[in-house]
PDB file of N, CA and C in Angstrom:
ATOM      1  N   UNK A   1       0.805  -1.203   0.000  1.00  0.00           N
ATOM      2  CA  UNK A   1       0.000   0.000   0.000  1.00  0.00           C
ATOM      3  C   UNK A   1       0.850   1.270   0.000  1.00  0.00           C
ATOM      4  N   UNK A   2       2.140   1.037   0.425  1.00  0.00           N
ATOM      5  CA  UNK A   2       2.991   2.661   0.440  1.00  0.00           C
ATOM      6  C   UNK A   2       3.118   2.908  -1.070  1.00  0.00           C
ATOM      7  N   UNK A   3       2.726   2.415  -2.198  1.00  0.00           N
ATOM      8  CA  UNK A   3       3.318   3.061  -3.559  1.00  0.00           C
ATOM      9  C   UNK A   3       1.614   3.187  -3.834  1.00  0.00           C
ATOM     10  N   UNK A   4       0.904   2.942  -3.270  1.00  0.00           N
ATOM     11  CA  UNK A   4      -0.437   3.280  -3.723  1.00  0.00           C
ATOM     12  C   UNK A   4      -0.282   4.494  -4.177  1.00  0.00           C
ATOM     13  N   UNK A   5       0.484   5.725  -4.239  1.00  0.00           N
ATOM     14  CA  UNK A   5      -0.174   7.140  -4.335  1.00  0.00           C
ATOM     15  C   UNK A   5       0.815   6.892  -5.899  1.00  0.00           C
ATOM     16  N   UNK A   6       2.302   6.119  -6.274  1.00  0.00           N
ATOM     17  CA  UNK A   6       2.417   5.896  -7.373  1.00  0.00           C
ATOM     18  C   UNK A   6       1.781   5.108  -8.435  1.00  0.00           C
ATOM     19  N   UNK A   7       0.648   4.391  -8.101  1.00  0.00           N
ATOM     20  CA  UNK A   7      -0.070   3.054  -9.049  1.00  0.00           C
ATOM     21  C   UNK A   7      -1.461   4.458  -9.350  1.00  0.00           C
ATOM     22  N   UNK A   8      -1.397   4.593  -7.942  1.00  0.00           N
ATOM     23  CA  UNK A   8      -2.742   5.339  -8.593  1.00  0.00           C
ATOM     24  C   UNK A   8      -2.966   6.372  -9.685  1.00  0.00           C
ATOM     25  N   UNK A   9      -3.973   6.630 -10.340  1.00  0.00           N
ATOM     26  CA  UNK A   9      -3.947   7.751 -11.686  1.00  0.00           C
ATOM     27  C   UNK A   9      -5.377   8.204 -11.036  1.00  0.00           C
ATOM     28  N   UNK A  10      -4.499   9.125 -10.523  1.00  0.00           N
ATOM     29  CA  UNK A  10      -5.128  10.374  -9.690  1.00  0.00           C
ATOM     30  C   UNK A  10      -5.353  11.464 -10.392  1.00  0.00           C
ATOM     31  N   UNK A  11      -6.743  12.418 -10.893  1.00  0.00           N
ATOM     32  CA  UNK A  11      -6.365  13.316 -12.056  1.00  0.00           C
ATOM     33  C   UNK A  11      -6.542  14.945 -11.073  1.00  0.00           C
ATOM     34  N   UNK A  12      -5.926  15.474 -11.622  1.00  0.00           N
ATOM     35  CA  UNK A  12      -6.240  16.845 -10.634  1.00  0.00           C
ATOM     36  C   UNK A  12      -7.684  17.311 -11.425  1.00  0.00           C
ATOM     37  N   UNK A  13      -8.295  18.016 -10.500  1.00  0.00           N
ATOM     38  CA  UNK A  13      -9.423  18.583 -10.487  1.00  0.00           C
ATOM     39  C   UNK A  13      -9.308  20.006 -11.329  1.00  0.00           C
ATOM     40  N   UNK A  14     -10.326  20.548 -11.752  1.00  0.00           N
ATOM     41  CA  UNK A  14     -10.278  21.374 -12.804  1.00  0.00           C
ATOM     42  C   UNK A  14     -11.376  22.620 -11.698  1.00  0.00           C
ATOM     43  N   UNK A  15     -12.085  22.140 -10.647  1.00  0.00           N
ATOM     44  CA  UNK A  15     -13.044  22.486 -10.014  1.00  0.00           C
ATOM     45  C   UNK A  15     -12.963  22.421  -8.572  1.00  0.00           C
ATOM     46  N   UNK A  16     -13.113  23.445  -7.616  1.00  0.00           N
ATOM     47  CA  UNK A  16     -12.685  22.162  -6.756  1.00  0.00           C
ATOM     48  C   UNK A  16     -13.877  21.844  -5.625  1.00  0.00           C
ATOM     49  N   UNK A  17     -13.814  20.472  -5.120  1.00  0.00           N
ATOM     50  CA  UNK A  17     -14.519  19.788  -4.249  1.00  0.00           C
ATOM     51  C   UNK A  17     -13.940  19.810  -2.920  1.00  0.00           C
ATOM     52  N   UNK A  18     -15.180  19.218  -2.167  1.00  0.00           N
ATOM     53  CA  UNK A  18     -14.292  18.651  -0.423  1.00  0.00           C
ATOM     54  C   UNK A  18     -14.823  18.090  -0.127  1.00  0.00           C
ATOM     55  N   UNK A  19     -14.314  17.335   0.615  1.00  0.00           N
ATOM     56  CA  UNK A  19     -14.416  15.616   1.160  1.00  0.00           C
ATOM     57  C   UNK A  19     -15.008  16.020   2.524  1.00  0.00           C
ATOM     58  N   UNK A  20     -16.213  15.396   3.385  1.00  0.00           N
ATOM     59  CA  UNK A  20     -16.690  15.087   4.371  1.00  0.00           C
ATOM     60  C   UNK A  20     -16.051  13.861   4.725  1.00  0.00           C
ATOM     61  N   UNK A  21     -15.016  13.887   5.392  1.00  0.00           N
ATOM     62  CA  UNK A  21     -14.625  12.865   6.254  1.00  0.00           C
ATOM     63  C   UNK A  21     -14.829  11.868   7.890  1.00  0.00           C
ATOM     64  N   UNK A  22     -15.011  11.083   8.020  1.00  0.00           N
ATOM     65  CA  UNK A  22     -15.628  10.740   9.401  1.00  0.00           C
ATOM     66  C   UNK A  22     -14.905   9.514   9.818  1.00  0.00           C
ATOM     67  N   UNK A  23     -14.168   9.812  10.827  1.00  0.00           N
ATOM     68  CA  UNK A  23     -13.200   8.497  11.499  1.00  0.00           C
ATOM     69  C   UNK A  23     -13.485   8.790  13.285  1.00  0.00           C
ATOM     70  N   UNK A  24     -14.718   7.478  13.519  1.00  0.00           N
ATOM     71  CA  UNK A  24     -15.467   7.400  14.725  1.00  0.00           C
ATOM     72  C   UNK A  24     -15.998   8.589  14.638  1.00  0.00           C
ATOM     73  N   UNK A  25     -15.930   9.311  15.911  1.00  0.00           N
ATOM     74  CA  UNK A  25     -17.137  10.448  15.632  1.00  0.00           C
ATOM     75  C   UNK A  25     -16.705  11.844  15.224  1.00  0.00           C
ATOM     76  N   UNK A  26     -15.257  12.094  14.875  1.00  0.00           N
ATOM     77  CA  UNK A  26     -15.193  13.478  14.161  1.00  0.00           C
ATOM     78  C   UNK A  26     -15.527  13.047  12.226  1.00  0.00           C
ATOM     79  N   UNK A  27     -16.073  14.282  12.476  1.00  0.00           N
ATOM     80  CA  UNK A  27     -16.142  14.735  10.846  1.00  0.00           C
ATOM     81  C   UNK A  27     -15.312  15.914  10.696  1.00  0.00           C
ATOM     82  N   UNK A  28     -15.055  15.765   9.774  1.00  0.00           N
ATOM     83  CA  UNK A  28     -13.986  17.030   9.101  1.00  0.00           C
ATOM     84  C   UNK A  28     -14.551  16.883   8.056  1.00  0.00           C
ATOM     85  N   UNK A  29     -14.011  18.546   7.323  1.00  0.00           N
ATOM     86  CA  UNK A  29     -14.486  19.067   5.808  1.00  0.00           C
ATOM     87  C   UNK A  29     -13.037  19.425   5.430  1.00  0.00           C
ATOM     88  N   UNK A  30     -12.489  18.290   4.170  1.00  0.00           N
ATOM     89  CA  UNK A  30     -11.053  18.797   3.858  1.00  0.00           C
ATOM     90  C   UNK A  30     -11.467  18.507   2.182  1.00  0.00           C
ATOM     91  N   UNK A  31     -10.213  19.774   1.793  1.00  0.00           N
ATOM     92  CA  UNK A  31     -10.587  20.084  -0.037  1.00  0.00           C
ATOM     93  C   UNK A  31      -9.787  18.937  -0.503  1.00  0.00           C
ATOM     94  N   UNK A  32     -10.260  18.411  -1.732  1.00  0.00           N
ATOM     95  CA  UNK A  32      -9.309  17.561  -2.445  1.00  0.00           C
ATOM     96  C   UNK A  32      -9.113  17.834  -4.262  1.00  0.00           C
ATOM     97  N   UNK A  33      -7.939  17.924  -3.640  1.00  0.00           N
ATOM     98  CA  UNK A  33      -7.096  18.419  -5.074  1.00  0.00           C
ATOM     99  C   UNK A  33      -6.782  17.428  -6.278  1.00  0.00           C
ATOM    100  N   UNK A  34      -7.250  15.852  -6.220  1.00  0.00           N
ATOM    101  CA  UNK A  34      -6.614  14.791  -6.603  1.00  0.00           C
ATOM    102  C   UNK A  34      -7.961  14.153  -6.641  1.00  0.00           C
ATOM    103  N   UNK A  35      -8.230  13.257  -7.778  1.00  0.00           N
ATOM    104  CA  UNK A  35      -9.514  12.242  -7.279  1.00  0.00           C
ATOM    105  C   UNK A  35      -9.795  10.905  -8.634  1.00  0.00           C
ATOM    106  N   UNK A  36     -10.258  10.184  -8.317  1.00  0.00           N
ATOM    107  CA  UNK A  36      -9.961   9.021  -9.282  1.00  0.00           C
ATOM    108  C   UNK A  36     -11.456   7.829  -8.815  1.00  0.00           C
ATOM    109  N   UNK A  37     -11.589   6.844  -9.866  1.00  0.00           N
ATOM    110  CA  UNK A  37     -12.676   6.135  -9.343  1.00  0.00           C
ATOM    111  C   UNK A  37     -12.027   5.148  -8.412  1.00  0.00           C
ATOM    112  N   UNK A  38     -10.717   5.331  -8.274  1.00  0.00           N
ATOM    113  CA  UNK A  38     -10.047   4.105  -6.886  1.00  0.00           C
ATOM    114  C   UNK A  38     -10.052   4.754  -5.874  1.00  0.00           C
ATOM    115  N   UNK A  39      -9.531   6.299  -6.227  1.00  0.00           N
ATOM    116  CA  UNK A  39      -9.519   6.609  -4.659  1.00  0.00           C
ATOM    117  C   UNK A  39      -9.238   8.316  -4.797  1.00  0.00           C
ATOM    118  N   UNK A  40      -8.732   9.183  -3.895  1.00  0.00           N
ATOM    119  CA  UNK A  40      -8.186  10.621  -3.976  1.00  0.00           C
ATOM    120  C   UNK A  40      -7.348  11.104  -3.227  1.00  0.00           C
ATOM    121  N   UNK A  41      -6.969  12.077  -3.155  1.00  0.00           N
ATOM    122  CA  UNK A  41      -5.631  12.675  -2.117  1.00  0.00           C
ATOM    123  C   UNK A  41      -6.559  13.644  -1.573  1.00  0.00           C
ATOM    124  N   UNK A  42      -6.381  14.040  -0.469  1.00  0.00           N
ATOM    125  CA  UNK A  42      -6.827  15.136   0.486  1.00  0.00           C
ATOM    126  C   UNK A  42      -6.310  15.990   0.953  1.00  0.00           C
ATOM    127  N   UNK A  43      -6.046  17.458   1.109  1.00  0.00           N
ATOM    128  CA  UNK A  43      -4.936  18.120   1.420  1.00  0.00           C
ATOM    129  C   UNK A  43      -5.478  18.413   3.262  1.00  0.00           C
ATOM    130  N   UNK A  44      -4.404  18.233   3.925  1.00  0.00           N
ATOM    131  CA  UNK A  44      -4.850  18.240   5.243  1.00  0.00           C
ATOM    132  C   UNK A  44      -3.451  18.259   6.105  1.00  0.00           C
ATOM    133  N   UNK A  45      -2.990  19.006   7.143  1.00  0.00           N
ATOM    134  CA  UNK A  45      -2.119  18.555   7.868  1.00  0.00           C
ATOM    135  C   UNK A  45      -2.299  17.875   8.987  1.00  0.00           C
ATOM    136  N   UNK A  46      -3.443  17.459   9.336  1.00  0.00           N
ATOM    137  CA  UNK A  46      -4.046  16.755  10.353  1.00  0.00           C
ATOM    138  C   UNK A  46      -3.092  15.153  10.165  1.00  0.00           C
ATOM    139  N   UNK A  47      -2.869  14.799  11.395  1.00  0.00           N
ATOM    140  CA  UNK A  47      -1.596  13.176  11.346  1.00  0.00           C
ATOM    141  C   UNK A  47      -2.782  12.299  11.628  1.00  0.00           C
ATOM    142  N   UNK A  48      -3.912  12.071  10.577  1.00  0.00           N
ATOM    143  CA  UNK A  48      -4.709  10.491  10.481  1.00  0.00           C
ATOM    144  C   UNK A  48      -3.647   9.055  10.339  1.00  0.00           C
ATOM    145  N   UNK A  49      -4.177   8.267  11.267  1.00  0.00           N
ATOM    146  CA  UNK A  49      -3.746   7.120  10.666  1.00  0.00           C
ATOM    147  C   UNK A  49      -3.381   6.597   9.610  1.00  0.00           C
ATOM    148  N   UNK A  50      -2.625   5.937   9.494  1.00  0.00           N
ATOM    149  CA  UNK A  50      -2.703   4.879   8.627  1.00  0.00           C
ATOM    150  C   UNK A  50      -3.009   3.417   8.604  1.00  0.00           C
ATOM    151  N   UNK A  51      -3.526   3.397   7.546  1.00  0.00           N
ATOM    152  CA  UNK A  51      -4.728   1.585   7.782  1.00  0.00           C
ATOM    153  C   UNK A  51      -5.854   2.325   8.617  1.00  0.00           C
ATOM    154  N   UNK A  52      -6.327   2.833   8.826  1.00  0.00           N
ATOM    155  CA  UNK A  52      -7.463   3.235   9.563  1.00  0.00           C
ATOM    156  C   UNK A  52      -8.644   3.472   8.104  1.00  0.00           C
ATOM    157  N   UNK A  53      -9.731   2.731   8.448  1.00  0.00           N
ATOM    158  CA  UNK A  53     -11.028   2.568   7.520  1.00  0.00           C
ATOM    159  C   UNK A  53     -11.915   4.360   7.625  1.00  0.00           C
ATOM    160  N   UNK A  54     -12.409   4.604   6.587  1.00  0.00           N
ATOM    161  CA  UNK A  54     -13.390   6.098   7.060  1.00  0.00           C
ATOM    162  C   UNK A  54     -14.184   6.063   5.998  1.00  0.00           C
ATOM    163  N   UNK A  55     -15.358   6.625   6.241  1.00  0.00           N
ATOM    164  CA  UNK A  55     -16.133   6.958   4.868  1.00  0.00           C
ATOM    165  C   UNK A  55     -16.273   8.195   4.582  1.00  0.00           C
ATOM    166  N   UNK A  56     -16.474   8.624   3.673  1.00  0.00           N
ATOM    167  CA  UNK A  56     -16.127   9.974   2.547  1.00  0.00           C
ATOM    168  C   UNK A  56     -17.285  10.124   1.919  1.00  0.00           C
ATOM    169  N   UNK A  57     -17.766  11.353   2.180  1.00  0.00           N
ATOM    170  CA  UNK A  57     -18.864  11.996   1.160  1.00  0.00           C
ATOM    171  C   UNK A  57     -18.445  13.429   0.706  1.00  0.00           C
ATOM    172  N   UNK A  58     -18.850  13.411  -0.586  1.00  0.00           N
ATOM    173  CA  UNK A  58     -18.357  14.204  -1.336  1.00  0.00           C
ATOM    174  C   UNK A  58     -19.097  15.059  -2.304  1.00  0.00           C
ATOM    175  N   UNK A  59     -19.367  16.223  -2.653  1.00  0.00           N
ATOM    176  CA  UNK A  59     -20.742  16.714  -3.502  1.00  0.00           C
ATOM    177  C   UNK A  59     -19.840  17.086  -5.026  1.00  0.00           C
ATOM    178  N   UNK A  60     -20.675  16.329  -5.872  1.00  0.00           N
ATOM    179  CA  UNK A  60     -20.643  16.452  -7.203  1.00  0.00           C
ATOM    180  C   UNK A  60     -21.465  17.668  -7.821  1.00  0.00           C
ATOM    181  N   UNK A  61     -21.175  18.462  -7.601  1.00  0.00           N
ATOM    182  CA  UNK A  61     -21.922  19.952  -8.027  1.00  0.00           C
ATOM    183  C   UNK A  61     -22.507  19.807  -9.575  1.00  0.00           C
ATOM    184  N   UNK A  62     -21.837  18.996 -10.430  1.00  0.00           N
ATOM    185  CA  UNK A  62     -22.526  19.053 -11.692  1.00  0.00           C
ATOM    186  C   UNK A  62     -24.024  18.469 -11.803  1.00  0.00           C
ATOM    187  N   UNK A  63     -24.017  17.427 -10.927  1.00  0.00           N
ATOM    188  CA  UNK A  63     -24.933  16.270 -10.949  1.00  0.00           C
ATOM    189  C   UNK A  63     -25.725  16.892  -9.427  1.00  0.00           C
ATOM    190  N   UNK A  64     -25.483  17.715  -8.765  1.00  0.00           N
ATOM    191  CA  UNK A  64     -26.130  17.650  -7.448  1.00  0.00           C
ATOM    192  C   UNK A  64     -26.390  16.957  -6.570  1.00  0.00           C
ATOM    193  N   UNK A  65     -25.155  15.772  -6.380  1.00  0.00           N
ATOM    194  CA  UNK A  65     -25.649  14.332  -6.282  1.00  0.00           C
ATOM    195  C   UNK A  65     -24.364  14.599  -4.888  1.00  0.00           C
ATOM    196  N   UNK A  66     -24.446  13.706  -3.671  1.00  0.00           N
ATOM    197  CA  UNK A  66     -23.610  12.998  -2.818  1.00  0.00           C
ATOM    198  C   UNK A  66     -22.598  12.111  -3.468  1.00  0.00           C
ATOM    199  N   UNK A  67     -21.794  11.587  -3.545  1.00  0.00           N
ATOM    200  CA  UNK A  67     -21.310  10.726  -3.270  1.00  0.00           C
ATOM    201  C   UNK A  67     -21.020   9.983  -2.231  1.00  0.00           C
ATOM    202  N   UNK A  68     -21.206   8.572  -1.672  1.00  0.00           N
ATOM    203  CA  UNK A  68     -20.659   8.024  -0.813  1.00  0.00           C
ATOM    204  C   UNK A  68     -19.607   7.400  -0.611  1.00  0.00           C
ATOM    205  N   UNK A  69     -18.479   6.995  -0.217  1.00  0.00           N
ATOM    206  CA  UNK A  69     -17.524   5.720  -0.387  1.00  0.00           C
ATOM    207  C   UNK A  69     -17.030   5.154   1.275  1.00  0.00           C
ATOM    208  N   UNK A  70     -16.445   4.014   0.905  1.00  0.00           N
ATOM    209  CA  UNK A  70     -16.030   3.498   2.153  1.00  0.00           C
ATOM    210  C   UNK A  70     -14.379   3.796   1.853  1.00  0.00           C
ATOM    211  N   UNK A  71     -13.372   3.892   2.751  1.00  0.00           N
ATOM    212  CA  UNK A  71     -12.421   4.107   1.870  1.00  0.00           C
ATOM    213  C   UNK A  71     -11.151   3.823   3.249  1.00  0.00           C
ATOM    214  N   UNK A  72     -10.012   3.692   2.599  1.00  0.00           N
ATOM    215  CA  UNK A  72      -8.711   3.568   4.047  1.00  0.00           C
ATOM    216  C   UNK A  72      -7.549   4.271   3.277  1.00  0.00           C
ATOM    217  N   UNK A  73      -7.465   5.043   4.606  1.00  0.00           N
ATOM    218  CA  UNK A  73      -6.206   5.591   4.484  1.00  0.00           C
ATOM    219  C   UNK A  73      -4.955   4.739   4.274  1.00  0.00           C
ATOM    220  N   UNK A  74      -4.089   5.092   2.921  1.00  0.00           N
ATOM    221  CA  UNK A  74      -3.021   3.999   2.595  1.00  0.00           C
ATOM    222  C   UNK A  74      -1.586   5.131   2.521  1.00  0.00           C
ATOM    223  N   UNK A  75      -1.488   6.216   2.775  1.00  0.00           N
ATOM    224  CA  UNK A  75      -0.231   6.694   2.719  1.00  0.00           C
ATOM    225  C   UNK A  75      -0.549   8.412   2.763  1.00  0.00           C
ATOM    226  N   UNK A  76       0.642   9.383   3.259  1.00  0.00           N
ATOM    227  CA  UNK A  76       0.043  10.158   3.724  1.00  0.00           C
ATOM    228  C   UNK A  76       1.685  11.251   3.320  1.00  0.00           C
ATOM    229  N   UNK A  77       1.236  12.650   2.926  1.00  0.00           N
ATOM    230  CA  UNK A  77       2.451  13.373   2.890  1.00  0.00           C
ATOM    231  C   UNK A  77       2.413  14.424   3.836  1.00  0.00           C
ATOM    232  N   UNK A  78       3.566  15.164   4.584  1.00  0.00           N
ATOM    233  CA  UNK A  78       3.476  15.113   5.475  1.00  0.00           C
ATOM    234  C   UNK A  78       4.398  16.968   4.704  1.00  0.00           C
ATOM    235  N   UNK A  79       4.377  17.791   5.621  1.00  0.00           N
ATOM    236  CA  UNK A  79       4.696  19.111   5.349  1.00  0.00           C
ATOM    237  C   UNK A  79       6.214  19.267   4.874  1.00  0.00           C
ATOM    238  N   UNK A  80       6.644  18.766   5.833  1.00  0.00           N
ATOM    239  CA  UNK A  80       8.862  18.854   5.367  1.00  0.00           C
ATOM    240  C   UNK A  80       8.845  17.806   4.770  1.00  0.00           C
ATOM    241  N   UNK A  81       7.939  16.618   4.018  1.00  0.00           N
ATOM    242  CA  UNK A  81       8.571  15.818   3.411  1.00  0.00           C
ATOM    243  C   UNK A  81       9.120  16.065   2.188  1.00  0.00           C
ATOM    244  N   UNK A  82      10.096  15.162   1.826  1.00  0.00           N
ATOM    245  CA  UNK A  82      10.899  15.535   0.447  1.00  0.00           C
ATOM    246  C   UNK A  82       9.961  15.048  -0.521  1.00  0.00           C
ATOM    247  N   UNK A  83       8.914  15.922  -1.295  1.00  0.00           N
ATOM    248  CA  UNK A  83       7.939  15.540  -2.426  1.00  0.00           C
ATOM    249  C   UNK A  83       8.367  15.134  -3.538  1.00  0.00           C
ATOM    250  N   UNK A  84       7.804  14.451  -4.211  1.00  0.00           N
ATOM    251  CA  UNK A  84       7.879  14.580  -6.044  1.00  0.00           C
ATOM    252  C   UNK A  84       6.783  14.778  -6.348  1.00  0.00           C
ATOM    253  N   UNK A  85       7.175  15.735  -7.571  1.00  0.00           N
ATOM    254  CA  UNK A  85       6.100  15.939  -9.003  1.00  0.00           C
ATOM    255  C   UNK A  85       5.162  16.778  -8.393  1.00  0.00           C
ATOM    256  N   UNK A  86       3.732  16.381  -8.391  1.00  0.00           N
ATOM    257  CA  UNK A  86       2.650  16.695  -8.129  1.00  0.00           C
ATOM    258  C   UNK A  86       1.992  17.183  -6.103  1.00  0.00           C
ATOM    259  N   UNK A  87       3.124  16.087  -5.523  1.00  0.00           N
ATOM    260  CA  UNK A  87       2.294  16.088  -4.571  1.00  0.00           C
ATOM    261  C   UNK A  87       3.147  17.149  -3.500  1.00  0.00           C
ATOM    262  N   UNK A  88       2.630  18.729  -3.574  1.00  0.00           N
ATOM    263  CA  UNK A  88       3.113  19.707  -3.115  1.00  0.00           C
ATOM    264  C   UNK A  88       2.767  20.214  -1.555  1.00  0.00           C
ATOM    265  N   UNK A  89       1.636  19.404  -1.117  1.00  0.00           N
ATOM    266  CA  UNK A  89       0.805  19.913  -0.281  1.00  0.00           C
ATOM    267  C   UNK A  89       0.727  19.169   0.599  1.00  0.00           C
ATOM    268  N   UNK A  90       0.653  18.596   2.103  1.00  0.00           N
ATOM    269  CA  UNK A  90       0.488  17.950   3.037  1.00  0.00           C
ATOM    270  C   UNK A  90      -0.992  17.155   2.548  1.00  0.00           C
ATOM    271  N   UNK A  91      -1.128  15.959   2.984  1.00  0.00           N
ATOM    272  CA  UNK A  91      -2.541  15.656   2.554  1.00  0.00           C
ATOM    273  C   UNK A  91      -2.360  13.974   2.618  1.00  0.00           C
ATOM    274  N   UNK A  92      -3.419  13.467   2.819  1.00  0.00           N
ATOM    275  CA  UNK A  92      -4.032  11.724   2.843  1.00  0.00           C
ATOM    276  C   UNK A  92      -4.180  11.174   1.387  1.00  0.00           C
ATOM    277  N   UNK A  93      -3.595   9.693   1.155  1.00  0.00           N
ATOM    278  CA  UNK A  93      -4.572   9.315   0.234  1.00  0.00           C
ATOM    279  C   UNK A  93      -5.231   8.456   0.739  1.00  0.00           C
ATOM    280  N   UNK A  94      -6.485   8.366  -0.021  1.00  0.00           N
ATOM    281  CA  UNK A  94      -7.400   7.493   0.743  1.00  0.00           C
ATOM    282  C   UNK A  94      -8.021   6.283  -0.607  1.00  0.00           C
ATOM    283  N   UNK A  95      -7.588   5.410  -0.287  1.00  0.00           N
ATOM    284  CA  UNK A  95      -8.276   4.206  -1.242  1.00  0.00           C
ATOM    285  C   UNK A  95      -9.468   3.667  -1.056  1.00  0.00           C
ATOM    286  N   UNK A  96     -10.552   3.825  -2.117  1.00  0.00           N
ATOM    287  CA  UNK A  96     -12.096   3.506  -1.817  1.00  0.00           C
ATOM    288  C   UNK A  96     -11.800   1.797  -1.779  1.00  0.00           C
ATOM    289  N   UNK A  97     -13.273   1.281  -0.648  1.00  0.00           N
ATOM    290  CA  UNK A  97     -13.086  -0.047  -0.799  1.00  0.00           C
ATOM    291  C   UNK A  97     -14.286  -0.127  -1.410  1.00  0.00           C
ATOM    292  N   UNK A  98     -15.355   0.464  -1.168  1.00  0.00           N
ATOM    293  CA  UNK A  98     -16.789   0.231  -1.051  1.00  0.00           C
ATOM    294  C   UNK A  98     -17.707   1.445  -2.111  1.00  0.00           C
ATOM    295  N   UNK A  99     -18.208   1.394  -2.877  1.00  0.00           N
ATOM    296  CA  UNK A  99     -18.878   2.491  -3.283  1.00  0.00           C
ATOM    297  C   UNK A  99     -20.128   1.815  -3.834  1.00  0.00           C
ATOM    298  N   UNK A 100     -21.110   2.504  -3.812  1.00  0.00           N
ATOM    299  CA  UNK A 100     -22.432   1.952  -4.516  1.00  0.00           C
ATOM    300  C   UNK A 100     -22.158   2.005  -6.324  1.00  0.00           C
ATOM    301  N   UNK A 101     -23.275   1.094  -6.877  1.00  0.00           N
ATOM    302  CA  UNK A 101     -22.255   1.733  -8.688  1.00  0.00           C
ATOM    303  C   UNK A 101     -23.055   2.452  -9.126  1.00  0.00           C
ATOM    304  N   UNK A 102     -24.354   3.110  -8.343  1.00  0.00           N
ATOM    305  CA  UNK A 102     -24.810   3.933  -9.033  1.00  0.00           C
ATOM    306  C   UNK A 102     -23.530   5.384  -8.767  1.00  0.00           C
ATOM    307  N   UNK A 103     -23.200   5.412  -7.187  1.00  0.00           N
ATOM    308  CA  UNK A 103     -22.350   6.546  -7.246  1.00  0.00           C
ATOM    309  C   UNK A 103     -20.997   6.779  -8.299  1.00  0.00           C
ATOM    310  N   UNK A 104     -21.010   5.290  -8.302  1.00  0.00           N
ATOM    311  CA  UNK A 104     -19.338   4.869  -9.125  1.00  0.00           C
ATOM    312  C   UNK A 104     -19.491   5.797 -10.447  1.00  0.00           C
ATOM    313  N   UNK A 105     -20.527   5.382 -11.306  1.00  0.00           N
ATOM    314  CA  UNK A 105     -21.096   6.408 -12.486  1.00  0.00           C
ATOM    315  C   UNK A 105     -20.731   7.225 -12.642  1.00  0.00           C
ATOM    316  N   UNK A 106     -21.706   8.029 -11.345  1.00  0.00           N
ATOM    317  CA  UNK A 106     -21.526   9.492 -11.539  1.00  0.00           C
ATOM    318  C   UNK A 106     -20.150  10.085 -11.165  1.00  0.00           C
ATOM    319  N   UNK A 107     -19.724   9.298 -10.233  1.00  0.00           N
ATOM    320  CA  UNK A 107     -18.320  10.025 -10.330  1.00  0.00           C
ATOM    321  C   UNK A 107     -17.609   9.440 -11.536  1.00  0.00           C
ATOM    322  N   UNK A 108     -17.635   8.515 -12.144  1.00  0.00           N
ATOM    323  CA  UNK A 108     -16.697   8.206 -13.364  1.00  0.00           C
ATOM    324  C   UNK A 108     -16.967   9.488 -14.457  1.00  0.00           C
ATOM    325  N   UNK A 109     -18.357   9.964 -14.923  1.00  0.00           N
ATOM    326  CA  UNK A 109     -19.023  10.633 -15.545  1.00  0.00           C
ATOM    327  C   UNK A 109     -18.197  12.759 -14.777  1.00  0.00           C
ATOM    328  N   UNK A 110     -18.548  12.624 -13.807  1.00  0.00           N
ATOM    329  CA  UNK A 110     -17.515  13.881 -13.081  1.00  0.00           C
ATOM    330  C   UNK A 110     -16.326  14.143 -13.602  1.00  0.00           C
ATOM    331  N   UNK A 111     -15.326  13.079 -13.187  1.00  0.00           N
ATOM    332  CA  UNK A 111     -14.200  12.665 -13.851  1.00  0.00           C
ATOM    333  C   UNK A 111     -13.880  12.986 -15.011  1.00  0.00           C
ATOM    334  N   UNK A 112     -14.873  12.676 -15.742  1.00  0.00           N
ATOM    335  CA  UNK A 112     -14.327  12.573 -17.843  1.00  0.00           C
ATOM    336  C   UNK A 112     -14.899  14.083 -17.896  1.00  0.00           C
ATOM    337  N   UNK A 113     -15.437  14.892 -16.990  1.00  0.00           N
ATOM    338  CA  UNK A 113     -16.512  16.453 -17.071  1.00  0.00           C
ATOM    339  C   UNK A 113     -15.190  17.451 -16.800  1.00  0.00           C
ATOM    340  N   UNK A 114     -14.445  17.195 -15.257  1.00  0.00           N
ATOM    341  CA  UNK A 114     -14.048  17.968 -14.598  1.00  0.00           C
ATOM    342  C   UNK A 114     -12.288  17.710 -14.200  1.00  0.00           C
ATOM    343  N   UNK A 115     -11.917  16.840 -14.944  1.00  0.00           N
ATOM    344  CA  UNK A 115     -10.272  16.753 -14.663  1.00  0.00           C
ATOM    345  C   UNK A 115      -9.654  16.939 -15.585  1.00  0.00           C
ATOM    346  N   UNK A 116      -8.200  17.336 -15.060  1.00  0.00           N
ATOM    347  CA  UNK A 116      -7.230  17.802 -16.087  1.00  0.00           C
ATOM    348  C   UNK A 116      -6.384  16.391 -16.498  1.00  0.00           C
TER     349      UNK A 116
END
């Protein structure tokens, strides 16, 4: 799972969204700059776990629609870390396990609308 953030084809957003996050009983509202039908990056300096399970809702403004997913944190960048390429910003990735396929759709359909 640590090269997950290299396998993944993460597209940057053209628009941007934020993730409703919930691990036990906090929720947080963090923006995400990164997003894919496997999974997305989250920009956050908050130190979440890793391997820790959370679910993610997310508003698709084109469609007016929720998204839901089940998803686990698999690797995480951290402020002084030494980055490459793209990933400039402190932030989670989070790998979906679970999604309904009607949501899967519409976010696949988002995706081909709203990324670079």
């Amino acid at each position: 799972m640590d090269n997950f953030k290299d396998k993944l084809s993460l597209q940057q957003l053209k628009i941007p969204i934020s993730v409703e996050y919930s691990l036990d009983e906090d929720i947080e509202i963090l923006p995400v700059s990164f997003l894919s039908g496997e999974g997305m990056f989250v920009e956050t300096t908050i130190n979440y776990p890793i391997g820790a399970n959370v679910v993610v809702r997310f508003y698709l403004p084109e469609f007016d629609k929720v998204v839901e997913a089940v998803g686990e944190i698999v690797s995480r960048v951290e402020e002084n870390m030494d980055q490459k390429e793209r990933w400039e910003v402190p932030g989670i990735f989070i790998k979906f396990k679970a999604m309904d396929e009607i949501d899967r759709k519409y976010l696949q359909t988002f995706l081909k609308n709203n990324a670079v």
